[in-house]
C-alpha atoms as a PDB file:
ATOM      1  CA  UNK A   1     -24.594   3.103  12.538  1.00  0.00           C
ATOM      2  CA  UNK A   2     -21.858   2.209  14.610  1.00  0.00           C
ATOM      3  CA  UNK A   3     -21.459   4.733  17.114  1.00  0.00           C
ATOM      4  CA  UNK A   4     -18.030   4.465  18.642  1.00  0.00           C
ATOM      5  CA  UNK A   5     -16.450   2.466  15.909  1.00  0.00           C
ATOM      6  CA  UNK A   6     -12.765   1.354  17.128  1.00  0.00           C
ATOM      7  CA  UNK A   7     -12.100   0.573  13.117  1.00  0.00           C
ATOM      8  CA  UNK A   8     -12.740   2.624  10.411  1.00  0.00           C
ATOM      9  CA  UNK A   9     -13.168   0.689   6.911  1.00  0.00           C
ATOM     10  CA  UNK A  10     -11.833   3.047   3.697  1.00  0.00           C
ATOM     11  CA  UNK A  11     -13.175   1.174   0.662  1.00  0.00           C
ATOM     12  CA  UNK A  12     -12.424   3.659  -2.069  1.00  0.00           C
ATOM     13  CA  UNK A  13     -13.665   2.825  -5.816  1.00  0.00           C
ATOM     14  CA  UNK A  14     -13.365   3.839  -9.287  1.00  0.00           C
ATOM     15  CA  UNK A  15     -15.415   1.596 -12.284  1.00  0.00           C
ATOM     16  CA  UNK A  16     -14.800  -1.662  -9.828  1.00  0.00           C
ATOM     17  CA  UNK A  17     -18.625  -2.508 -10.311  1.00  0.00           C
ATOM     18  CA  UNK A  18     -18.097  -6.361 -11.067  1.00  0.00           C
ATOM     19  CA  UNK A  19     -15.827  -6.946  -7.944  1.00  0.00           C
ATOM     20  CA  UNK A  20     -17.528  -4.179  -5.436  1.00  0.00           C
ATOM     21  CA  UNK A  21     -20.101  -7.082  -3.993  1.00  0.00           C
ATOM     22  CA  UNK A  22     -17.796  -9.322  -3.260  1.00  0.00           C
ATOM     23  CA  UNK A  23     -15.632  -6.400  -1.489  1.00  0.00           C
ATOM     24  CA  UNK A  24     -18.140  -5.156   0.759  1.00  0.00           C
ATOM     25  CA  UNK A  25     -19.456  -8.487   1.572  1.00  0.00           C
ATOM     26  CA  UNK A  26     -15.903  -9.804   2.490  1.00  0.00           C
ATOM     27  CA  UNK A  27     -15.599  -6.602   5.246  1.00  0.00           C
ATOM     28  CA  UNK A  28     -19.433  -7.498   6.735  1.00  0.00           C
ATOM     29  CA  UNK A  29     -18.311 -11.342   6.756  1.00  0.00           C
ATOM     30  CA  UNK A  30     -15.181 -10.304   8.950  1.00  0.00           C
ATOM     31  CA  UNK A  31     -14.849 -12.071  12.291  1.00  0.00           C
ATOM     32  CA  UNK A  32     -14.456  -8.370  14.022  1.00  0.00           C
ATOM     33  CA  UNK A  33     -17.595  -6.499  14.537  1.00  0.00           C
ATOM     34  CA  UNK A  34     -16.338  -3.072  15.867  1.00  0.00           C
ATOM     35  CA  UNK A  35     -15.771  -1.244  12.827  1.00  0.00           C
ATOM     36  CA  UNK A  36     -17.616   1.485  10.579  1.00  0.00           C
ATOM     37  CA  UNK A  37     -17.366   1.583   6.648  1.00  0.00           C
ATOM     38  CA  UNK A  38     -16.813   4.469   4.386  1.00  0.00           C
ATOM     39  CA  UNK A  39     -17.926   4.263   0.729  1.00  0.00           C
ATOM     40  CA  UNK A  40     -16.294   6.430  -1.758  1.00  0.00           C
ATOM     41  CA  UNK A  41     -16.745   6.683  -5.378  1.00  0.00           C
ATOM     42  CA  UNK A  42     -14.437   8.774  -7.618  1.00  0.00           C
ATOM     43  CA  UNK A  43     -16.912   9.355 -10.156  1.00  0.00           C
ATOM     44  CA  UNK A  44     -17.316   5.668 -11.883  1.00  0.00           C
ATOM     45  CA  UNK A  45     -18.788   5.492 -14.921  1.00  0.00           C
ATOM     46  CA  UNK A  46     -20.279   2.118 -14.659  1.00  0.00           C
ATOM     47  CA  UNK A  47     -22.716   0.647 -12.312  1.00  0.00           C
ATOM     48  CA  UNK A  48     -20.634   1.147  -9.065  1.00  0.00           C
ATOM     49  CA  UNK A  49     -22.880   4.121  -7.864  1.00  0.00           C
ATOM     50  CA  UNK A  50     -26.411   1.681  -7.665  1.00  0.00           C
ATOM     51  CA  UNK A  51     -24.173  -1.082  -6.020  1.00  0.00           C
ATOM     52  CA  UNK A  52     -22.885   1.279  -3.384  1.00  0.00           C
ATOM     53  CA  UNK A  53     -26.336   2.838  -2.365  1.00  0.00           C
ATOM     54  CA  UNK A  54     -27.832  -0.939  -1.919  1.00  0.00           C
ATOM     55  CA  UNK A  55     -25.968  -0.895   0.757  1.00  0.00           C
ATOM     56  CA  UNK A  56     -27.213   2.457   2.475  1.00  0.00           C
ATOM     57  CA  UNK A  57     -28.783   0.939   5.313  1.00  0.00           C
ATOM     58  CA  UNK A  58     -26.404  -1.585   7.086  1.00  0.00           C
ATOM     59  CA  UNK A  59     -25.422  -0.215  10.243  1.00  0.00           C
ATOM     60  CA  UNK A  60     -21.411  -0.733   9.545  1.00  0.00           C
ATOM     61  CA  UNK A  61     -22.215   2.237   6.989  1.00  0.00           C
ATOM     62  CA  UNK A  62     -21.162   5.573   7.917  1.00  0.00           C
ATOM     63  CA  UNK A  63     -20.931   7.350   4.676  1.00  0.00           C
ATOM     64  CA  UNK A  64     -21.607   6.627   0.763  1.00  0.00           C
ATOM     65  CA  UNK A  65     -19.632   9.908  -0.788  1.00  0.00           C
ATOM     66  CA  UNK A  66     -19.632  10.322  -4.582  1.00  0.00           C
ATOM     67  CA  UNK A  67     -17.420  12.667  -5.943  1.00  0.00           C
ATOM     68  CA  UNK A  68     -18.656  15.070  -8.470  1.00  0.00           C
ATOM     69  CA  UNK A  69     -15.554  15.072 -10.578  1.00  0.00           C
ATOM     70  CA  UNK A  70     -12.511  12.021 -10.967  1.00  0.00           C
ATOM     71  CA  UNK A  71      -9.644  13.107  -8.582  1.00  0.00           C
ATOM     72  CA  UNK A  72      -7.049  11.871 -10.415  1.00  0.00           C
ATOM     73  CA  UNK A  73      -5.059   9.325  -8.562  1.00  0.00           C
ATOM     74  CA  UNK A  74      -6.315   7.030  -5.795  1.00  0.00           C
ATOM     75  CA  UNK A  75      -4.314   8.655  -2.924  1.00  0.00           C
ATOM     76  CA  UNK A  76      -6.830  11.990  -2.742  1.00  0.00           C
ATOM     77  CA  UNK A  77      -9.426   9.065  -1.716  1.00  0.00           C
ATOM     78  CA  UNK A  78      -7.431   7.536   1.618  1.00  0.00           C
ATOM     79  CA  UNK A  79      -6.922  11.304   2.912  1.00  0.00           C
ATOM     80  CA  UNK A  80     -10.733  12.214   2.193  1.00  0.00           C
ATOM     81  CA  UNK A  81     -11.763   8.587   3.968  1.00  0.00           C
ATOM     82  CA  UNK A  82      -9.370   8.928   6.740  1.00  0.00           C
ATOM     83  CA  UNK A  83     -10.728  12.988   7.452  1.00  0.00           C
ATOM     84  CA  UNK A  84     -14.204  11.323   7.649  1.00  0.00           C
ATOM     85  CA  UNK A  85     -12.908   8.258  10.061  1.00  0.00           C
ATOM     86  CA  UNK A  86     -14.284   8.028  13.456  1.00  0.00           C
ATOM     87  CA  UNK A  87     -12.062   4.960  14.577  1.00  0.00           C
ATOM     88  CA  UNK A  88      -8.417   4.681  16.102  1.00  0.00           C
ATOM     89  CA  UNK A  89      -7.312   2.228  13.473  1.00  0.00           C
ATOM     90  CA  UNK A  90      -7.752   2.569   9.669  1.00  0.00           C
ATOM     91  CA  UNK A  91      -8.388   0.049   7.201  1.00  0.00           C
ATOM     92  CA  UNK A  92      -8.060   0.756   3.283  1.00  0.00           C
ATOM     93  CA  UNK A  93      -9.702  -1.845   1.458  1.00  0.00           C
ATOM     94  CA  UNK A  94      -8.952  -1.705  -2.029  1.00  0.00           C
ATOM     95  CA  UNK A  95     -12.564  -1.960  -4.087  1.00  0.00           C
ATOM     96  CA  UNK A  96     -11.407  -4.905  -6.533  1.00  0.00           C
ATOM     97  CA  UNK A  97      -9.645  -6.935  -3.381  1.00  0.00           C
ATOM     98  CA  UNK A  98     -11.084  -9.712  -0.847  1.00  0.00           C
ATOM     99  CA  UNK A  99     -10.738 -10.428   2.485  1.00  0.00           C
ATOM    100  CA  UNK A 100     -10.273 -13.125   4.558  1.00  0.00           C
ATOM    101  CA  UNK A 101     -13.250 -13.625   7.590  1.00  0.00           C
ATOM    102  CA  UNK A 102     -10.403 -13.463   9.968  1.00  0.00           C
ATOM    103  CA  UNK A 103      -8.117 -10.420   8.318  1.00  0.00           C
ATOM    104  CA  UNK A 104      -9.470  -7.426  11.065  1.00  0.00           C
ATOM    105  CA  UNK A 105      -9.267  -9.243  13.890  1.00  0.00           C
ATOM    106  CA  UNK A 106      -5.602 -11.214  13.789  1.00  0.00           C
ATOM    107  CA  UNK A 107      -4.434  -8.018  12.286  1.00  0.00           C
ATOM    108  CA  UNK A 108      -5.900  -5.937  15.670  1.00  0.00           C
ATOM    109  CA  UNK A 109      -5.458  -8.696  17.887  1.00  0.00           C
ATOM    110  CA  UNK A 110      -1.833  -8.078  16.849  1.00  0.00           C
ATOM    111  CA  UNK A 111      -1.610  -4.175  17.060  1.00  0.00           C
ATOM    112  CA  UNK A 112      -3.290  -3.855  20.330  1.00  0.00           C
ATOM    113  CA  UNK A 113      -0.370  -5.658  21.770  1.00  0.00           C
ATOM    114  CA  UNK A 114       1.941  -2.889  21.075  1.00  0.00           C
ATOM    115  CA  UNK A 115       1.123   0.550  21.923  1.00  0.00           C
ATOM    116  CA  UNK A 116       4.254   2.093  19.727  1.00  0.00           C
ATOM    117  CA  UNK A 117       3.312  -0.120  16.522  1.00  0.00           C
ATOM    118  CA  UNK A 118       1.967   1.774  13.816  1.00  0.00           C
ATOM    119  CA  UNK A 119       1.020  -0.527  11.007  1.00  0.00           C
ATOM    120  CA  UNK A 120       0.101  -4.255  10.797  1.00  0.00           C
ATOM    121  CA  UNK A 121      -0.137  -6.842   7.907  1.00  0.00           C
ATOM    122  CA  UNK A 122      -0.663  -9.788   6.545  1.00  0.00           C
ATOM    123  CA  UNK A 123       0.033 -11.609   3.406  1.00  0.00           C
ATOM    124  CA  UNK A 124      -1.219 -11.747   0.465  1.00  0.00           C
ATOM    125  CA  UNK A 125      -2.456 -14.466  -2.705  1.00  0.00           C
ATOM    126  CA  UNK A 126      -2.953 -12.808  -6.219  1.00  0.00           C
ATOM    127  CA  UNK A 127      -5.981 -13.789  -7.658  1.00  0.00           C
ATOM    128  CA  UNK A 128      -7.648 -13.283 -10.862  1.00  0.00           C
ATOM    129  CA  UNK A 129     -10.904 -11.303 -12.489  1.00  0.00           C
ATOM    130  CA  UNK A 130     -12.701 -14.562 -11.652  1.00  0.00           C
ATOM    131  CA  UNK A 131     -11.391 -14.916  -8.065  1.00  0.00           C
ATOM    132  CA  UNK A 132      -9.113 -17.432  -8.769  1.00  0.00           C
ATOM    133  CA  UNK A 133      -6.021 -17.627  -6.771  1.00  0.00           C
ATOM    134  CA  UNK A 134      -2.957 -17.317  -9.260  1.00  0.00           C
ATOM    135  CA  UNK A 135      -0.197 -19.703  -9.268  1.00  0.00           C
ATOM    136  CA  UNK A 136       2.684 -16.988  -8.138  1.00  0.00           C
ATOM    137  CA  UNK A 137       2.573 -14.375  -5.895  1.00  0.00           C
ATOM    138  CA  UNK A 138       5.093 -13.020  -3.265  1.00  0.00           C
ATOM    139  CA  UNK A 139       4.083 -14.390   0.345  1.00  0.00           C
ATOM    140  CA  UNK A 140       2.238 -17.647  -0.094  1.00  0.00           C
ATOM    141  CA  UNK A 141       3.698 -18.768   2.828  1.00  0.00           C
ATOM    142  CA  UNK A 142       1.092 -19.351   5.872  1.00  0.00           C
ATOM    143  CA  UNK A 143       3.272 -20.213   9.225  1.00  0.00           C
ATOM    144  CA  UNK A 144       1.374 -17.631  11.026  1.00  0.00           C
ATOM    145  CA  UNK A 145       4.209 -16.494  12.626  1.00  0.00           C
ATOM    146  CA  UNK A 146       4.303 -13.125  14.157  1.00  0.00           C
ATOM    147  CA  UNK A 147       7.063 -10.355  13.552  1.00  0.00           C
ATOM    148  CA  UNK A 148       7.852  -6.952  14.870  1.00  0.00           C
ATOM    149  CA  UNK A 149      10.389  -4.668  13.592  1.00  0.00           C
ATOM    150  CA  UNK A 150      11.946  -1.309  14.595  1.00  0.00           C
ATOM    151  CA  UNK A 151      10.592   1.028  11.902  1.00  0.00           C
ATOM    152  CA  UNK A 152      13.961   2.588  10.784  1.00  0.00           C
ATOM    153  CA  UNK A 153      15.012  -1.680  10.594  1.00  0.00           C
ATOM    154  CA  UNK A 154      11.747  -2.373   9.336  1.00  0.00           C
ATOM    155  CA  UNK A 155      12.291   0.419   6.060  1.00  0.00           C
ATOM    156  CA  UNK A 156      16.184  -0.212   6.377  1.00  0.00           C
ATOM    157  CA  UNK A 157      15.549  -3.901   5.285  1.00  0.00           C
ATOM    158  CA  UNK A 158      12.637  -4.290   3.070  1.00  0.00           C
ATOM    159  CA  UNK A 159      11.382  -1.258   1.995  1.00  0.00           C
ATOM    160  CA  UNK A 160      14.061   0.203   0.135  1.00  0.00           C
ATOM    161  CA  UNK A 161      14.500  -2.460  -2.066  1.00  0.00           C
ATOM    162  CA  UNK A 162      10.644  -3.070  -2.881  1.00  0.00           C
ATOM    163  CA  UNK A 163       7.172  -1.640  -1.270  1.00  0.00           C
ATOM    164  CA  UNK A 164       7.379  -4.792   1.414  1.00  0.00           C
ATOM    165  CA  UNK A 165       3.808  -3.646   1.922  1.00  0.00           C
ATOM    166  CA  UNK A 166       2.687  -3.653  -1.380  1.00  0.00           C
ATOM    167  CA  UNK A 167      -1.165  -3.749  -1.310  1.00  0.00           C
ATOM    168  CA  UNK A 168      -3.345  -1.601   1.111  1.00  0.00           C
ATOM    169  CA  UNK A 169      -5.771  -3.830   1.845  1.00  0.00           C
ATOM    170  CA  UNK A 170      -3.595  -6.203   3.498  1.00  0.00           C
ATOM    171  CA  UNK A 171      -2.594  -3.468   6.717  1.00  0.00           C
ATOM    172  CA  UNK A 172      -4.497  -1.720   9.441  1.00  0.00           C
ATOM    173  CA  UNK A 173      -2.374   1.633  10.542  1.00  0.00           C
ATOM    174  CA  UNK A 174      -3.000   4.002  13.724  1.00  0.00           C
ATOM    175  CA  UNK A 175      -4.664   6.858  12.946  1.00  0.00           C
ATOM    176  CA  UNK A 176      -3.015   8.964  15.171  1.00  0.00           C
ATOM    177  CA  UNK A 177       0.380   8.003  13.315  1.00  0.00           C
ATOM    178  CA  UNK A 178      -1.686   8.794   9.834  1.00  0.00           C
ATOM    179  CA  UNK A 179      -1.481  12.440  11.449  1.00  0.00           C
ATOM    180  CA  UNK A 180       2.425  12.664  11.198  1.00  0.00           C
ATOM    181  CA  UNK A 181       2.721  11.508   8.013  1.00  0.00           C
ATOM    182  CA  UNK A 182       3.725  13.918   5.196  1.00  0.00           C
ATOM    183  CA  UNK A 183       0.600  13.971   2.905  1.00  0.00           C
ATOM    184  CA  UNK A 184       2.806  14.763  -0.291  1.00  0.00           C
ATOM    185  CA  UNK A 185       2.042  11.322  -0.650  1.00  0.00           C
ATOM    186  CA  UNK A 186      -1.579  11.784  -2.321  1.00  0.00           C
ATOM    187  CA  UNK A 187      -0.073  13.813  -5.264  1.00  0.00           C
ATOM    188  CA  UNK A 188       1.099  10.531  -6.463  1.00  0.00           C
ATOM    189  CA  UNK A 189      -0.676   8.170  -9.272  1.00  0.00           C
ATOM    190  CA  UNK A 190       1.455   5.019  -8.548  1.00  0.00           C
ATOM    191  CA  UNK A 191       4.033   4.642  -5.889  1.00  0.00           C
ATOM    192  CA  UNK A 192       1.939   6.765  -3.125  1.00  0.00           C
ATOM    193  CA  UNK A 193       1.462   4.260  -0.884  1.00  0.00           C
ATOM    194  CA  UNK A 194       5.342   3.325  -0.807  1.00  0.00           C
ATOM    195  CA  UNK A 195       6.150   7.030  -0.218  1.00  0.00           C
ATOM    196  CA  UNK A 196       3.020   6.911   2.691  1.00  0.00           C
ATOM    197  CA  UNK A 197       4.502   2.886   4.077  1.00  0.00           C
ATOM    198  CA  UNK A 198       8.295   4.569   4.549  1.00  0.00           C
ATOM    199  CA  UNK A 199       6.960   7.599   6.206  1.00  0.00           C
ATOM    200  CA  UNK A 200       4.803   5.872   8.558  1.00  0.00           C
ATOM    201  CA  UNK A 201       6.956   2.950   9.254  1.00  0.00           C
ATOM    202  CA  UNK A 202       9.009   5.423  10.875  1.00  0.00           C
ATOM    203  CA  UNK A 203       6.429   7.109  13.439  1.00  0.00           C
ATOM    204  CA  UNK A 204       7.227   3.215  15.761  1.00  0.00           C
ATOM    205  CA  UNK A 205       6.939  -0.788  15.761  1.00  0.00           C
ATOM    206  CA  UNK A 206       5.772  -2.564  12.564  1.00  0.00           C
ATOM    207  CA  UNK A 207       3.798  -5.680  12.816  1.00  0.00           C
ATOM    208  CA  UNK A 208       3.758  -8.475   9.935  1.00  0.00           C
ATOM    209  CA  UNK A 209       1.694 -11.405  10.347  1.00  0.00           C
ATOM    210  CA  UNK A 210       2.797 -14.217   8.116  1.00  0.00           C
ATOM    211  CA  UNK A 211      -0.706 -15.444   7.486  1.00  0.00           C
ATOM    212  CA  UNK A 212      -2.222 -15.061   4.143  1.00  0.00           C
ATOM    213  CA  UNK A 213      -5.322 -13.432   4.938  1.00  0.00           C
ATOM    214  CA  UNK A 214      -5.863 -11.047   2.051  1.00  0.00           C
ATOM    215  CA  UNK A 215      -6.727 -11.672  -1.868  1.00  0.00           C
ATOM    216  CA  UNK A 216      -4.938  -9.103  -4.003  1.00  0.00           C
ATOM    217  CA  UNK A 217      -6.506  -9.184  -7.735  1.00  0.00           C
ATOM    218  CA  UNK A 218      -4.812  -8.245 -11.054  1.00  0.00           C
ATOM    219  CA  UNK A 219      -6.763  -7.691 -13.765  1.00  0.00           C
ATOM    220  CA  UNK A 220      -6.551  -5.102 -16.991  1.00  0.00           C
ATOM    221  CA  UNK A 221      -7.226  -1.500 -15.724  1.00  0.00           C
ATOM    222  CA  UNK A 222      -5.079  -1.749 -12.669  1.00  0.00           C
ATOM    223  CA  UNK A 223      -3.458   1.112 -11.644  1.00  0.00           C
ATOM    224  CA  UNK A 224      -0.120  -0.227 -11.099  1.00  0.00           C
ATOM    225  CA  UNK A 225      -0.771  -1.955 -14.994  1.00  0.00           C
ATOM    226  CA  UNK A 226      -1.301   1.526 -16.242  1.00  0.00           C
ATOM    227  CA  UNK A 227       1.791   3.215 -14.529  1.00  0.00           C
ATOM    228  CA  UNK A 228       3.822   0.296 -16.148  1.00  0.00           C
ATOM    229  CA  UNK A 229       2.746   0.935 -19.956  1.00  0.00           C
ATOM    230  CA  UNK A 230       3.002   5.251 -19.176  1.00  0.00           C
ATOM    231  CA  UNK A 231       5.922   5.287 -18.273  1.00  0.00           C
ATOM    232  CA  UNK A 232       5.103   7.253 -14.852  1.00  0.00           C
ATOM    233  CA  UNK A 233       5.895   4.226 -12.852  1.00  0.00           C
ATOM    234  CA  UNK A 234      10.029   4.968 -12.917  1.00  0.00           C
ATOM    235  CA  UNK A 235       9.263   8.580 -12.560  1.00  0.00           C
ATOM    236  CA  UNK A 236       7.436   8.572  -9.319  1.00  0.00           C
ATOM    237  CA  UNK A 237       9.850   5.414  -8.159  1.00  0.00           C
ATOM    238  CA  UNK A 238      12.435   8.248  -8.438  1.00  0.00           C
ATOM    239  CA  UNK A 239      10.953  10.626  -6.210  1.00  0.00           C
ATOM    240  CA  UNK A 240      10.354   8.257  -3.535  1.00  0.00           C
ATOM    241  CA  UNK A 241      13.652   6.702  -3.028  1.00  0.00           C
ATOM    242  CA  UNK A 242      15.240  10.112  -3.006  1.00  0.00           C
ATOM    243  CA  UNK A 243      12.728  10.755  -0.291  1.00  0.00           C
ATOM    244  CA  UNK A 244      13.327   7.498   1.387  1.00  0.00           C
ATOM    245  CA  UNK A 245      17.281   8.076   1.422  1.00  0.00           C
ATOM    246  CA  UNK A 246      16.930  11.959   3.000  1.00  0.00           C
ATOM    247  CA  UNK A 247      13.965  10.245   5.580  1.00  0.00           C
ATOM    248  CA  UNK A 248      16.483   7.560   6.327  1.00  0.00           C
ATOM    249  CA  UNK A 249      19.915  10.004   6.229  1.00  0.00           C
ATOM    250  CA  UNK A 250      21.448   7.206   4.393  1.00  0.00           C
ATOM    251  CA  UNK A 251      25.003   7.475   3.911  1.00  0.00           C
ATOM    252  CA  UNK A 252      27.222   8.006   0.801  1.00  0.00           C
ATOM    253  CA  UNK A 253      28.059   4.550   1.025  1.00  0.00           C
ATOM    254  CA  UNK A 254      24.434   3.449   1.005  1.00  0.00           C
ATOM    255  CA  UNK A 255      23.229   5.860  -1.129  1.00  0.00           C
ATOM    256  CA  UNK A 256      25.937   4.168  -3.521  1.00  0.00           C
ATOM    257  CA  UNK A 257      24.762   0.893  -3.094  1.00  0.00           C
ATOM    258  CA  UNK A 258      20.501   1.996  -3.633  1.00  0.00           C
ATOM    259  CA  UNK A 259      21.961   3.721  -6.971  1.00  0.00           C
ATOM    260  CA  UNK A 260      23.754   0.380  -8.228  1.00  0.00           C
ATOM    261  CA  UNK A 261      20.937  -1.286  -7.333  1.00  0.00           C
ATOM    262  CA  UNK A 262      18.415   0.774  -9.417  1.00  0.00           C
ATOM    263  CA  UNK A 263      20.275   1.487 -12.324  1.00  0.00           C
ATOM    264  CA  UNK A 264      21.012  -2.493 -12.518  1.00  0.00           C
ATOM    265  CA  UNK A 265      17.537  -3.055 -12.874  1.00  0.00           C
ATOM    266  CA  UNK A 266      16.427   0.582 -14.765  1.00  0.00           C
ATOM    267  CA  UNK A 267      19.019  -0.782 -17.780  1.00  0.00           C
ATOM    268  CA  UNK A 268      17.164  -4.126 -18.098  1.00  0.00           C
ATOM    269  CA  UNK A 269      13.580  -3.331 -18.001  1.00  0.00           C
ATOM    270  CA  UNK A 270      11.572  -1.926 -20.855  1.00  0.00           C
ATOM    271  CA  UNK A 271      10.620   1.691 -20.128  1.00  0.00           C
ATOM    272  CA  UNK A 272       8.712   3.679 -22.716  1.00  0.00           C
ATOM    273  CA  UNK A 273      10.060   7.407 -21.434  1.00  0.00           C
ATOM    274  CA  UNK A 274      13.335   6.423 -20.478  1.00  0.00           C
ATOM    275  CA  UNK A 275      15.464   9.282 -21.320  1.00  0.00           C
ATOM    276  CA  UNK A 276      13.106  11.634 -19.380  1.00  0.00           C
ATOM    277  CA  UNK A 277      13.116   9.184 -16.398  1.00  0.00           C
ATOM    278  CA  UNK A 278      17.283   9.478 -16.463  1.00  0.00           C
ATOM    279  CA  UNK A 279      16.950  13.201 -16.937  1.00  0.00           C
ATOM    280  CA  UNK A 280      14.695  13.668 -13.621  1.00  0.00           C
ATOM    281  CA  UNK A 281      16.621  10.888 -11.621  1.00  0.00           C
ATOM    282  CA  UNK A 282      19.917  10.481 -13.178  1.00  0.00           C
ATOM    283  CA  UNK A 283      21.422  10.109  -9.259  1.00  0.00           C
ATOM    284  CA  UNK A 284      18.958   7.337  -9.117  1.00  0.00           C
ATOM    285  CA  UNK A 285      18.998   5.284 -11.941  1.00  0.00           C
ATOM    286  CA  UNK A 286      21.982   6.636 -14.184  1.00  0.00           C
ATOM    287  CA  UNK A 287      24.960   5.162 -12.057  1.00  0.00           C
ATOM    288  CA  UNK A 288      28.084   3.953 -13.512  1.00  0.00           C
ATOM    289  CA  UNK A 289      29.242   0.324 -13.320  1.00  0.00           C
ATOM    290  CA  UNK A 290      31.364   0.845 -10.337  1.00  0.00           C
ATOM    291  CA  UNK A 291      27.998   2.139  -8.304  1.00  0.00           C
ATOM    292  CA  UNK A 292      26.866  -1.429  -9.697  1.00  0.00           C
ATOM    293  CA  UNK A 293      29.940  -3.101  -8.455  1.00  0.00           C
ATOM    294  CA  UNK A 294      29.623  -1.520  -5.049  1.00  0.00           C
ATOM    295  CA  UNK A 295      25.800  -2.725  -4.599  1.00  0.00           C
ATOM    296  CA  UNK A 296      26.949  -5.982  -5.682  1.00  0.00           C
ATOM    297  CA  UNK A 297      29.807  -6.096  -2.905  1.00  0.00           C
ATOM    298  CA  UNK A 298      27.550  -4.449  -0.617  1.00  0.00           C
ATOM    299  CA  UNK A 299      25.197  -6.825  -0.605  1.00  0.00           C
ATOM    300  CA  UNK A 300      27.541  -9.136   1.223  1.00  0.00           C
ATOM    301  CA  UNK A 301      28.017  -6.782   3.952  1.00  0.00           C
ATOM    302  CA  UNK A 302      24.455  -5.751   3.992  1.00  0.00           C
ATOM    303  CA  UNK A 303      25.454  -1.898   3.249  1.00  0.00           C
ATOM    304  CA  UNK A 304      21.565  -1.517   2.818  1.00  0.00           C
ATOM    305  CA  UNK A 305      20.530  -2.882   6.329  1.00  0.00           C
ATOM    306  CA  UNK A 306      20.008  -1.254   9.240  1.00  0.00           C
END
């Protein structure tokens, strides 16, 4: 075991058997050697349990913890990982993602630069159940260029339109800024970690690294698949930008504009409880076309930016 780790490794799993090898072997392939690994299990039903314990004696393992009963949502997982963490920097990596070799260290080569930054990333490729890169995805791009943001301008500018930092396995956070975060966050089943990105974002400097260093896979049984089809997706997207706008004290302006915005796109998409979703978030997603109109001009005038 490592015995000051500076990194600690979260790799929580639920029934990700066929893609938990190539997880774990992606972290012990890393370029960066000064890290511990905690294995969860949420109570899988397949073969995950055998897979983690062959593992057991590697010295990057700290702990194998099985849970007893399912928690219900993936977010109880990072707070029980992160209470067992002996590092200064966390690293959740998602049990059905990959890594690139060099993902730990550009990402704390990065960090370590900036005392007040909080979070780093990098992007992202979708692949497939087979590993296979997919032909779309949202940052492609490689110029491994190097950004830091303001947190308020960082959330200001691309979270409230979209989780920016949309899989966990592509960031590394500070630990100690874990500790001011509002842990409301692990009651959600979906948009958690958007709710956890904003709050955090906000505790200093965010870092994104525009190298694609992490493999984020879709495949049937995903979470965020699941949240689509039930409907709780728009509920819990609610909730968070409510809690985004009070975080951010956005004005009635802006608040305006975020409604247009999300009521543009609530009366296009397909949502199987829609009437309850309007009748918990109405303020959110039940504008009027004016609030539409006013996004629309606001988005000339960047009403929505810091």
């Amino acid at each position: 075991m490592i015995t000051k780790p500076l990194v600690s490794v979260i790799i929580p799993n639920y029934n990700h058997a066929r893609f938990l090898r190539e997880r774990i072997d992606s972290v012990l392939a890393q370029d960066y050697d000064d890290y511990e690994i905690i294995l969860l299990d949420d109570h899988s039903t397949d073969d995950s349990a055998e897979i983690l314990k062959s593992y057991a004696q590697n010295p990057h393992i700290a702990h194998i913890v099985f849970n007893k009963q399912n928690s219900g949502g993936p977010f109880a997982q990072w707070s029980k990982g992160i209470a067992l963490a002996r590092g200064e920097y966390i690293w959740i990596a998602e049990s059905d993602d990959v890594a690139n070799p060099r993902l730990l260290g550009t990402l704390m080569r990065e960090i370590s630069k900036y005392p007040d930054a909080v979070v780093a990333f990098a992007h992202s490729q979708l692949i497939d159940k087979k590993s296979d890169k997919l032909p779309y995805g949202w940052h492609d791009e490689d110029t491994e260029e190097v950004f830091v943001y303001d947190g308020h301008q960082f959330v200001m500018n691309k979270m409230l339109t979209s989780n920016y930092i949309y899989n966990a396995s592509m960031a590394l956070f500070r630990k100690s800024a874990y500790e001011m975060v509002d842990t409301g966050f692990v009651r959600y089943s979906y948009c958690g970690d958007w709710a956890f990105w904003i709050d955090l974002s906000l505790k200093g400097k965010v870092i994104e690294v525009c190298s694609v260093l992490n493999s984020y896979r879709q495949h049937k049984g995903q979470t965020t698949l699941e949240s689509v089809k039930s409907g709780v997706k728009w509920i819990e997207m609610g909730h968070v930008l409510k809690y985004a706008a009070n975080l951010l004290n956005l004005s009635t302006l802006q608040r305006q504009c975020l409604r247009g915005r999300y009521t543009k796109r609530f009366r296009k998409e397909e949502i199987p409880n829609k009437e309850e979703v309007l009748a918990q978030h109405r303020e959110v997603f039940g504008g009027s076309a004016w609030d539409i109109c006013c996004y629309e001009i606001g988005k000339l005038f960047n009403f929505l930016k810091s």
